[in-house]
N, C-alpha and C. Protein backbone atom coordinates (compact mmCIF):
# COMPACT_ATOMS: atom_id res chain seq x y z
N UNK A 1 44.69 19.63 -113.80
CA UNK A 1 46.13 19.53 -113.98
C UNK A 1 46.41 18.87 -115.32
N UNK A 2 47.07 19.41 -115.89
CA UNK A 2 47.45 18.69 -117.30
C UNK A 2 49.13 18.44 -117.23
N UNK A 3 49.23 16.95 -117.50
CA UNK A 3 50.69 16.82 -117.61
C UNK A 3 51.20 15.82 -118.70
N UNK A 4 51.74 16.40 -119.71
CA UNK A 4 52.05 15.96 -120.89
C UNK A 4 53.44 15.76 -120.91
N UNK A 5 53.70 14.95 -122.34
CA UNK A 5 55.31 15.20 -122.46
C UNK A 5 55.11 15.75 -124.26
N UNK A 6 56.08 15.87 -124.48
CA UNK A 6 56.30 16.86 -126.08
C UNK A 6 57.29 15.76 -126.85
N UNK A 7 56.73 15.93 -127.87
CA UNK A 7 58.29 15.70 -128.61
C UNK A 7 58.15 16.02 -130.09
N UNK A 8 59.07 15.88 -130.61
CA UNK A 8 59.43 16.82 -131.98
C UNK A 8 59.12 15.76 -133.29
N UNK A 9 58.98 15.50 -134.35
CA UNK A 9 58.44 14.71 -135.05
C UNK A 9 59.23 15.10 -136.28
N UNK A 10 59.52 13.77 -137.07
CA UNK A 10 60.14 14.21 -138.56
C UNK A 10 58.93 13.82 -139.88
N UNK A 11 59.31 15.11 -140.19
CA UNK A 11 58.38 14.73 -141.54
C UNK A 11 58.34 13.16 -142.29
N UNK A 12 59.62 12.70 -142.67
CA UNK A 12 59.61 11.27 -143.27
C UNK A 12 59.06 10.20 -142.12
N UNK A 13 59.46 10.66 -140.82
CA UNK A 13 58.60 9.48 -139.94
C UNK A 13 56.80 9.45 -139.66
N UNK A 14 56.18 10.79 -140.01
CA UNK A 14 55.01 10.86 -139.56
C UNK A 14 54.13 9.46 -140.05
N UNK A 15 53.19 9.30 -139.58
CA UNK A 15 52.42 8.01 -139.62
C UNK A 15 51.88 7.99 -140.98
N UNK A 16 51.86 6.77 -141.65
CA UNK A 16 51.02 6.91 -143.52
C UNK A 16 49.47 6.88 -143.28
N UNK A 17 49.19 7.68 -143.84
CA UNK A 17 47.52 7.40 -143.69
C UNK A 17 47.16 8.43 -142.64
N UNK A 18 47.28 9.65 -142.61
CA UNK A 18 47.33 10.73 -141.43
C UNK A 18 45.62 10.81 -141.38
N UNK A 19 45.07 10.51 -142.59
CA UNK A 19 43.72 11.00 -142.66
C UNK A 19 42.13 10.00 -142.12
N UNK A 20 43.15 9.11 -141.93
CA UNK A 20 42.09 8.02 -141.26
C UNK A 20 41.97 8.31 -139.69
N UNK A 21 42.54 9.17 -139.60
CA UNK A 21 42.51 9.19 -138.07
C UNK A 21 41.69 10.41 -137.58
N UNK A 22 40.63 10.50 -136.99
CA UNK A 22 39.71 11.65 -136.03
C UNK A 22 41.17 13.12 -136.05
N UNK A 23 40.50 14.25 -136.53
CA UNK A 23 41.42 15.20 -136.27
C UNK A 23 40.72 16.84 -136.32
N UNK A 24 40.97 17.53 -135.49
CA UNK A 24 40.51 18.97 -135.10
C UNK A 24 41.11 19.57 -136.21
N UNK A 25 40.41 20.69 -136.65
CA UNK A 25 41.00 22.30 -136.79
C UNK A 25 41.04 23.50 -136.01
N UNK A 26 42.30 23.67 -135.66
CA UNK A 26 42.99 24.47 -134.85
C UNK A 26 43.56 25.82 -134.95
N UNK A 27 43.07 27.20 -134.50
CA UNK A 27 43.35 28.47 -134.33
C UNK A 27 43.72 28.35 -133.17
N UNK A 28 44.61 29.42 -132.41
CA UNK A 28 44.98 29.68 -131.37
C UNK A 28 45.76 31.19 -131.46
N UNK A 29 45.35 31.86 -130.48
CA UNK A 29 46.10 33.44 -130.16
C UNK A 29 46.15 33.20 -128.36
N UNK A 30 47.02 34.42 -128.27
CA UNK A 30 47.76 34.25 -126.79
C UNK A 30 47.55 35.78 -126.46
N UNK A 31 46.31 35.85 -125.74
CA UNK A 31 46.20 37.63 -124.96
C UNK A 31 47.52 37.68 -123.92
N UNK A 32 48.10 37.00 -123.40
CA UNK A 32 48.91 37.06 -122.69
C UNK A 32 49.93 35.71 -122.40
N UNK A 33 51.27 35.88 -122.17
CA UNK A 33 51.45 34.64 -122.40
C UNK A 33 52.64 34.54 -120.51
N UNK A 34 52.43 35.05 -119.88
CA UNK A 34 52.57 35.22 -118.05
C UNK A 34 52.07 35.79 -117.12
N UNK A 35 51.03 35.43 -117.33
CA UNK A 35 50.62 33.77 -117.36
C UNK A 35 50.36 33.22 -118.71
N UNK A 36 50.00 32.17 -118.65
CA UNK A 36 49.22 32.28 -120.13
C UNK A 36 47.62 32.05 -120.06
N UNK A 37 47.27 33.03 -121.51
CA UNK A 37 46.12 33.37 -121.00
C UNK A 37 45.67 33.14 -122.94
N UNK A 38 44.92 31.61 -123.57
CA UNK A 38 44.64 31.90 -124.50
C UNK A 38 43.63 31.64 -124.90
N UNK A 39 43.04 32.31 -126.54
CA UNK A 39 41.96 31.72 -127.26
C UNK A 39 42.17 30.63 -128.22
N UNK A 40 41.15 29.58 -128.57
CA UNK A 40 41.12 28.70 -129.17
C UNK A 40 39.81 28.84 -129.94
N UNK A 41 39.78 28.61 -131.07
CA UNK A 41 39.15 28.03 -132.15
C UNK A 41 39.16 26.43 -132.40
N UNK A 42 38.25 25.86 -132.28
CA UNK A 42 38.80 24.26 -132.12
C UNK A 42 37.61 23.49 -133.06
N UNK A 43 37.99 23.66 -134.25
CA UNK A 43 36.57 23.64 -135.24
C UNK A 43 35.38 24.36 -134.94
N UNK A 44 34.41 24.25 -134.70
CA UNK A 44 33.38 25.16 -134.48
C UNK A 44 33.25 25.63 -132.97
N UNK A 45 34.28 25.09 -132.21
CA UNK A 45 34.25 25.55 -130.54
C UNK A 45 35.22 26.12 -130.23
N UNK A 46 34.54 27.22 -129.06
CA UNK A 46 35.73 27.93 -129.13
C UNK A 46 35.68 28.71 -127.16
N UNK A 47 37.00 28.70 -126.76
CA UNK A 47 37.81 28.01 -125.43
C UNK A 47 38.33 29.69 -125.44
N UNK A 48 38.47 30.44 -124.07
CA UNK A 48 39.76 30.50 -123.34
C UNK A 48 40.11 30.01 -122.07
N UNK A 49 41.58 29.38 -122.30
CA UNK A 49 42.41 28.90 -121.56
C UNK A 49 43.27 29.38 -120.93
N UNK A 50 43.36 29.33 -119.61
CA UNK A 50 44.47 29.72 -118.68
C UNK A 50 45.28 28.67 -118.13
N UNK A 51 46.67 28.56 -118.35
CA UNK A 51 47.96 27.91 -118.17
C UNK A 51 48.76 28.12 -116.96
N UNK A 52 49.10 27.47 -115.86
CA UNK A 52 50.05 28.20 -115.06
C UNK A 52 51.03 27.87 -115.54
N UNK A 53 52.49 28.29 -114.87
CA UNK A 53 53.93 27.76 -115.35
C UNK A 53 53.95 26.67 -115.39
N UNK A 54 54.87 25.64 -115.67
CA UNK A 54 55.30 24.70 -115.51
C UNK A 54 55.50 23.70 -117.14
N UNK A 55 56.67 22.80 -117.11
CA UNK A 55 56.69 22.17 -118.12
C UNK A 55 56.13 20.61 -117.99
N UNK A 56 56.24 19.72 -117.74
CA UNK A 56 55.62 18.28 -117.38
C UNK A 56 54.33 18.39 -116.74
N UNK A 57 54.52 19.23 -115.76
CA UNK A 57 52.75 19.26 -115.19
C UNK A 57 52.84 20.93 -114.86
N UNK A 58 51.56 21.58 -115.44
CA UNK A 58 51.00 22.79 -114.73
C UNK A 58 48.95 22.70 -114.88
N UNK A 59 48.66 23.46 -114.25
CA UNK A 59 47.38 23.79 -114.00
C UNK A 59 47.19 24.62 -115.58
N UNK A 60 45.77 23.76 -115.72
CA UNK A 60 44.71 24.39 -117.40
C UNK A 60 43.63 24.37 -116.72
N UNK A 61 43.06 25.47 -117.23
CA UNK A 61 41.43 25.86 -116.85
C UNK A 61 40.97 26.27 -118.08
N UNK A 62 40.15 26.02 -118.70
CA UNK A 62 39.15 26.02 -120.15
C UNK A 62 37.79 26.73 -119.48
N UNK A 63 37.53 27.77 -120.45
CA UNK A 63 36.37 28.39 -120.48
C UNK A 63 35.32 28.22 -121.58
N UNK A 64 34.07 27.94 -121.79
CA UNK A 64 33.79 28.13 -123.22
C UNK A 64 33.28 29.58 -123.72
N UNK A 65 33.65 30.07 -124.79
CA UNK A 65 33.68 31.33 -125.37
C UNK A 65 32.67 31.27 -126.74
N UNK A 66 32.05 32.19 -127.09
CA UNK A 66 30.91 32.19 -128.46
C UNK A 66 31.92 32.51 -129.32
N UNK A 67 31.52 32.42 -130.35
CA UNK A 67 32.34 32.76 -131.91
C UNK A 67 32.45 34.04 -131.37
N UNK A 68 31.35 35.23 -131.12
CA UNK A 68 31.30 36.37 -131.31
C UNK A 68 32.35 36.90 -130.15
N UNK A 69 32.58 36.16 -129.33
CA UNK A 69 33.56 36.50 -127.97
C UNK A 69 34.80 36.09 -128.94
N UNK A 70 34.92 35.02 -129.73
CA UNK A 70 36.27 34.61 -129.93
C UNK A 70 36.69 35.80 -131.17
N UNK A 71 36.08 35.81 -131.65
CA UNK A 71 36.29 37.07 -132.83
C UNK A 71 36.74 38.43 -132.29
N UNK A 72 35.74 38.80 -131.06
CA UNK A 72 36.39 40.36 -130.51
C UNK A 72 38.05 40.22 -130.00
N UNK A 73 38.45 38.43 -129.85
CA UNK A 73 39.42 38.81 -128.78
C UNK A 73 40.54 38.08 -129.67
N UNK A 74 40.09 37.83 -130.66
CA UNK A 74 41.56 37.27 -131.67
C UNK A 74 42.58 38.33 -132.04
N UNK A 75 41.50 39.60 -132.90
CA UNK A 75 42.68 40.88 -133.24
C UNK A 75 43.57 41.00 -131.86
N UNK A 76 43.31 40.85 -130.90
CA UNK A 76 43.96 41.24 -129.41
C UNK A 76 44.76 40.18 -129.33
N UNK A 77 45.06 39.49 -130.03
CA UNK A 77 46.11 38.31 -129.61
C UNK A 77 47.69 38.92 -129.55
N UNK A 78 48.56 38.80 -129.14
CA UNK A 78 49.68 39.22 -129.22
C UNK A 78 50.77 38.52 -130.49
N UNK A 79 51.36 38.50 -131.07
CA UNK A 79 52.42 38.00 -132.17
C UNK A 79 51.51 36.90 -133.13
N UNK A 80 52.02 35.74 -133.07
CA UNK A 80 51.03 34.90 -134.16
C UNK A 80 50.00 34.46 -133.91
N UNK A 81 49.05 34.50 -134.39
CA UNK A 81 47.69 33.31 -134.24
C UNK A 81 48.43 31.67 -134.89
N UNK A 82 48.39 30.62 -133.90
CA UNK A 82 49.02 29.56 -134.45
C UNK A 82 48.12 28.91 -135.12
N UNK A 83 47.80 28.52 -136.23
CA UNK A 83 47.01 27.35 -137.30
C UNK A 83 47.83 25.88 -136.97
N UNK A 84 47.14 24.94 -136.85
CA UNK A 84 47.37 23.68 -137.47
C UNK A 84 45.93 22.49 -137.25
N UNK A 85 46.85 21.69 -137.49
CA UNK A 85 45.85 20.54 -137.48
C UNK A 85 46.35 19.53 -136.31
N UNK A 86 45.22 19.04 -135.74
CA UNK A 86 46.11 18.22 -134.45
C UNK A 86 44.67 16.41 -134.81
N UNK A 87 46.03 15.56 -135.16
CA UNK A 87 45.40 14.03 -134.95
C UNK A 87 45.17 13.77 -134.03
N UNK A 88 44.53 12.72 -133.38
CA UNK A 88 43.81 11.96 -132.80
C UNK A 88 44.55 10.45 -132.68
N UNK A 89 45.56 10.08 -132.57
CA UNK A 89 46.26 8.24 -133.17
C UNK A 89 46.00 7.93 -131.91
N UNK A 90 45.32 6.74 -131.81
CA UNK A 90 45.12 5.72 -130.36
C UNK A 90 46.99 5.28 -129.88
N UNK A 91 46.72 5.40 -128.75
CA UNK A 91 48.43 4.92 -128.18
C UNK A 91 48.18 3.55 -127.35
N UNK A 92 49.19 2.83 -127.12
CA UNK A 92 49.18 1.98 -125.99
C UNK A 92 48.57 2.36 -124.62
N UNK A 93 48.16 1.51 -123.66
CA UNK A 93 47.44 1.97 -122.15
C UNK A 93 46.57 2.52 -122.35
N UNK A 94 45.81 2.68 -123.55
CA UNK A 94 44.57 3.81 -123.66
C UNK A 94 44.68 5.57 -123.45
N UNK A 95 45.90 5.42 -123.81
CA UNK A 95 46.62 6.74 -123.86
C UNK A 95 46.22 7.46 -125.93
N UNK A 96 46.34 8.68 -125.82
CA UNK A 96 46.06 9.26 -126.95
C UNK A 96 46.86 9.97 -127.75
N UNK A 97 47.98 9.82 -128.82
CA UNK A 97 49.01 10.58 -129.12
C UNK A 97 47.95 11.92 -130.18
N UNK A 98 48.44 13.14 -129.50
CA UNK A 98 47.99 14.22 -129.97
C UNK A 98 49.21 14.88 -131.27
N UNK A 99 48.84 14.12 -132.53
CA UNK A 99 49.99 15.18 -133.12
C UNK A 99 49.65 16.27 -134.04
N UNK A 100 50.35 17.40 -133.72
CA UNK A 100 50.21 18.56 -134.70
C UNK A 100 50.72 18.74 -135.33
N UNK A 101 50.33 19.30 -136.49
CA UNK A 101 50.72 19.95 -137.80
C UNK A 101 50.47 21.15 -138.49
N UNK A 102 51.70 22.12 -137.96
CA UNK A 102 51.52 23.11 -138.13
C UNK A 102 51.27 23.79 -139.74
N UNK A 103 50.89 25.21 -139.60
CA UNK A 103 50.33 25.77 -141.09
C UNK A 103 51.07 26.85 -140.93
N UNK A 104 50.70 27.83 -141.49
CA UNK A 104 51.22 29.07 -141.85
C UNK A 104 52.32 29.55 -141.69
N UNK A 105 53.16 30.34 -140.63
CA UNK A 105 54.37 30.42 -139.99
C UNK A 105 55.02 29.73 -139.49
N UNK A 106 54.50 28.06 -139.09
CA UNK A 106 55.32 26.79 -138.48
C UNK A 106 54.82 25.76 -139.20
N UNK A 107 54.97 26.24 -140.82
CA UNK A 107 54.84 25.07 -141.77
C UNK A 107 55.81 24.31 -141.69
N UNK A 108 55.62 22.80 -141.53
CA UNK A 108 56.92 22.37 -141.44
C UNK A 108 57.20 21.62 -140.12
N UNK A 109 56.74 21.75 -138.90
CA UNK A 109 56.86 21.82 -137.88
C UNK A 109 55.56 20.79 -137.36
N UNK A 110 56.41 19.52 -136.54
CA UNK A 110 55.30 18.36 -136.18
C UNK A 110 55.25 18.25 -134.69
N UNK A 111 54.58 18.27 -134.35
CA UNK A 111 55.06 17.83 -132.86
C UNK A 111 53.71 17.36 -132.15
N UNK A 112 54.34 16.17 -131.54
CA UNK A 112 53.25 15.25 -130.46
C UNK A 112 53.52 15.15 -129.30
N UNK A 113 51.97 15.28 -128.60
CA UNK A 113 51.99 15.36 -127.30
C UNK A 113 51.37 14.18 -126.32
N UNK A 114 51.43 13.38 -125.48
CA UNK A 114 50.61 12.84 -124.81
C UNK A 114 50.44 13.12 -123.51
N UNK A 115 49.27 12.99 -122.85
CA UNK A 115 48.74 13.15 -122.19
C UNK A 115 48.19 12.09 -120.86
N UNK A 116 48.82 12.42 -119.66
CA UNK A 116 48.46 11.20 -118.87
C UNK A 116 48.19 11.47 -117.22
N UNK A 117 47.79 10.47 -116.61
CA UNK A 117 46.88 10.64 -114.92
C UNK A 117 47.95 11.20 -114.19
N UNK A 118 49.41 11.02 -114.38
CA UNK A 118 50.33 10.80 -113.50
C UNK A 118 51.40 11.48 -113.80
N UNK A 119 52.14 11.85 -113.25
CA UNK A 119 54.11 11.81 -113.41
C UNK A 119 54.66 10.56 -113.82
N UNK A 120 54.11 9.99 -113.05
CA UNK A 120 54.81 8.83 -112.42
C UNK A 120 54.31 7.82 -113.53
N UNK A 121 53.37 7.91 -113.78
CA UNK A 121 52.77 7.19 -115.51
C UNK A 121 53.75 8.23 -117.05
N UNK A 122 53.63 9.38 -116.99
CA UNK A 122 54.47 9.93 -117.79
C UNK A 122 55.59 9.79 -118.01
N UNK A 123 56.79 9.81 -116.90
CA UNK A 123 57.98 9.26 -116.93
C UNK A 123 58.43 8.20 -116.96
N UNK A 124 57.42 7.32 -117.25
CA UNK A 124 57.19 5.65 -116.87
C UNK A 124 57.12 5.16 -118.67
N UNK A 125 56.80 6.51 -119.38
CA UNK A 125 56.17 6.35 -120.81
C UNK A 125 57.69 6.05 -121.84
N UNK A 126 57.09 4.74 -122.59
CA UNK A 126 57.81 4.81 -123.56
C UNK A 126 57.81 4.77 -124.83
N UNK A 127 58.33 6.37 -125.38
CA UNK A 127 57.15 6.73 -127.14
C UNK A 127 57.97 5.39 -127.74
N UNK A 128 57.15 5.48 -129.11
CA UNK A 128 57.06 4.89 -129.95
C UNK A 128 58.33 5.01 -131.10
N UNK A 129 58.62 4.70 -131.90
CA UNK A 129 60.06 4.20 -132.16
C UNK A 129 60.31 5.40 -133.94
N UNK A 130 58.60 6.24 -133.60
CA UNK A 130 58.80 7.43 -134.75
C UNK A 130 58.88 8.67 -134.06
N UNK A 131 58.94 8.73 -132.93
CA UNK A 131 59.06 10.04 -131.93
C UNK A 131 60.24 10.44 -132.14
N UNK A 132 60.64 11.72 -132.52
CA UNK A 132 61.69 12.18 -132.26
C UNK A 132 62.49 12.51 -130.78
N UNK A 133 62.60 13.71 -130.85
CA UNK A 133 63.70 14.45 -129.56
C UNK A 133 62.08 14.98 -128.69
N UNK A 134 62.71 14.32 -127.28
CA UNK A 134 61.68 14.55 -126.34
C UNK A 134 61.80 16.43 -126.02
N UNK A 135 60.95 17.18 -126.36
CA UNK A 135 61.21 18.24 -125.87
C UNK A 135 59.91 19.13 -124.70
N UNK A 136 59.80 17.94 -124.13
CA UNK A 136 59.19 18.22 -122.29
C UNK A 136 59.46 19.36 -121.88
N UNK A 137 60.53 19.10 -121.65
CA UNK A 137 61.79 20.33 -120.36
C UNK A 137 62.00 21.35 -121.44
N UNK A 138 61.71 21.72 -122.76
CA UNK A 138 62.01 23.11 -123.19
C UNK A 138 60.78 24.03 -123.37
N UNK A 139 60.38 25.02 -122.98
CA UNK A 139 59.81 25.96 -123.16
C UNK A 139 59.58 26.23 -124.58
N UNK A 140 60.75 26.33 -125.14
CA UNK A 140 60.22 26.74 -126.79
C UNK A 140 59.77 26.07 -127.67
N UNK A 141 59.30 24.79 -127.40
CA UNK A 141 57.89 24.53 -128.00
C UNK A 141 56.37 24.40 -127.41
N UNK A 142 56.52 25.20 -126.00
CA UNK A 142 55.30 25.44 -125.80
C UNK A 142 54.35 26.24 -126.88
N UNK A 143 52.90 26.55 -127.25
CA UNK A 143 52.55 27.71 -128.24
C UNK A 143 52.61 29.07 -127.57
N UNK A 144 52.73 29.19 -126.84
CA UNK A 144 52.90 30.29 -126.45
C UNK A 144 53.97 31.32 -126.51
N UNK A 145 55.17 29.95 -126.45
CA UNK A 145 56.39 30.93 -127.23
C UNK A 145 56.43 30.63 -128.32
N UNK A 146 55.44 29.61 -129.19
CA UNK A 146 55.76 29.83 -130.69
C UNK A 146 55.49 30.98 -131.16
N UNK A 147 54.58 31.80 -130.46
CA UNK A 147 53.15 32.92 -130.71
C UNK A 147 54.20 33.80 -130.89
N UNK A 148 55.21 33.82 -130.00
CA UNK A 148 56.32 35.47 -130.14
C UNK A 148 56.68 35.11 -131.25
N UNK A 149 56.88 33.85 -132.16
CA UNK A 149 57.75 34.31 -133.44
C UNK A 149 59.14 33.37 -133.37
N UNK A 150 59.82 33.15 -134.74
CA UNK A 150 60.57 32.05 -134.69
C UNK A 150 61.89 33.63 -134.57
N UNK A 151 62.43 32.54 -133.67
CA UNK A 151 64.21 33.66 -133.34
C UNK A 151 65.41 33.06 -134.36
């Protein structure tokens, strides 16, 4: 079960020193996105993931996939392959703020996620005073609807 909350990030607030901090390189395509059904590139590892619905908490299942699996099934992705970069910043409670930074088509575009045991620990959470607009409860910053394309 994965249950996160989202929120939106401003460029002038992001943290100074982005580079001291542990951070992935990130591909992602969406063979399907209802369910969702995607590939990941995650520096040299590489995942498909299945998503059920839901925004605060749904069910993730991770597979591991070879380069040569992730390569046949990227052209097959549907709308964008998403690029960015996702930090690593230690949070309070031993919690982990995940923030991304998008590239190519969502240059521009920050957004952090954390990650926690509970609901009841999640809704209990209180970001930090550079977090923007909590966007949990919207769908359109899941990647999956970033993948269709900006409207």
């Amino acid at each position: 079960m994965e249950i996160e909350r989202k929120f939106l990030i401003k460029k002038e607030l992001l943290p100074a020193e982005l580079e001291s901090y542990p951070f992935h390189e990130i591909e992602q395509g969406y063979l399907c996105t209802n369910p969702v059904v995607r590939i990941r590139r995650q520096d040299d590892e590489y995942y498909l993931t299945y998503k059920s619905k839901g925004l605060l908490s749904r069910e993730e299942y991770n597979l591991p996939l070879t380069q040569e699996a992730y390569e046949h099934l990227r052209p097959k992705a549907d709308g964008i392959v998403i690029s960015k970069t996702r930090y690593l910043i230690p949070e309070k409670d031993g919690l982990t703020i995940e923030l991304d930074i998008f590239h190519k088509d969502y240059d521009g575009l920050f957004l952090a996620e954390v990650e926690f045991c509970s609901e009841e620990q999640a809704n209990a959470y209180v970001p930090p005073a550079w977090f923007g607009e909590d966007v949990t409860y919207s769908s359109k910053y899941h990647n999956s609807t970033l993948s269709k394309g900006k409207s």
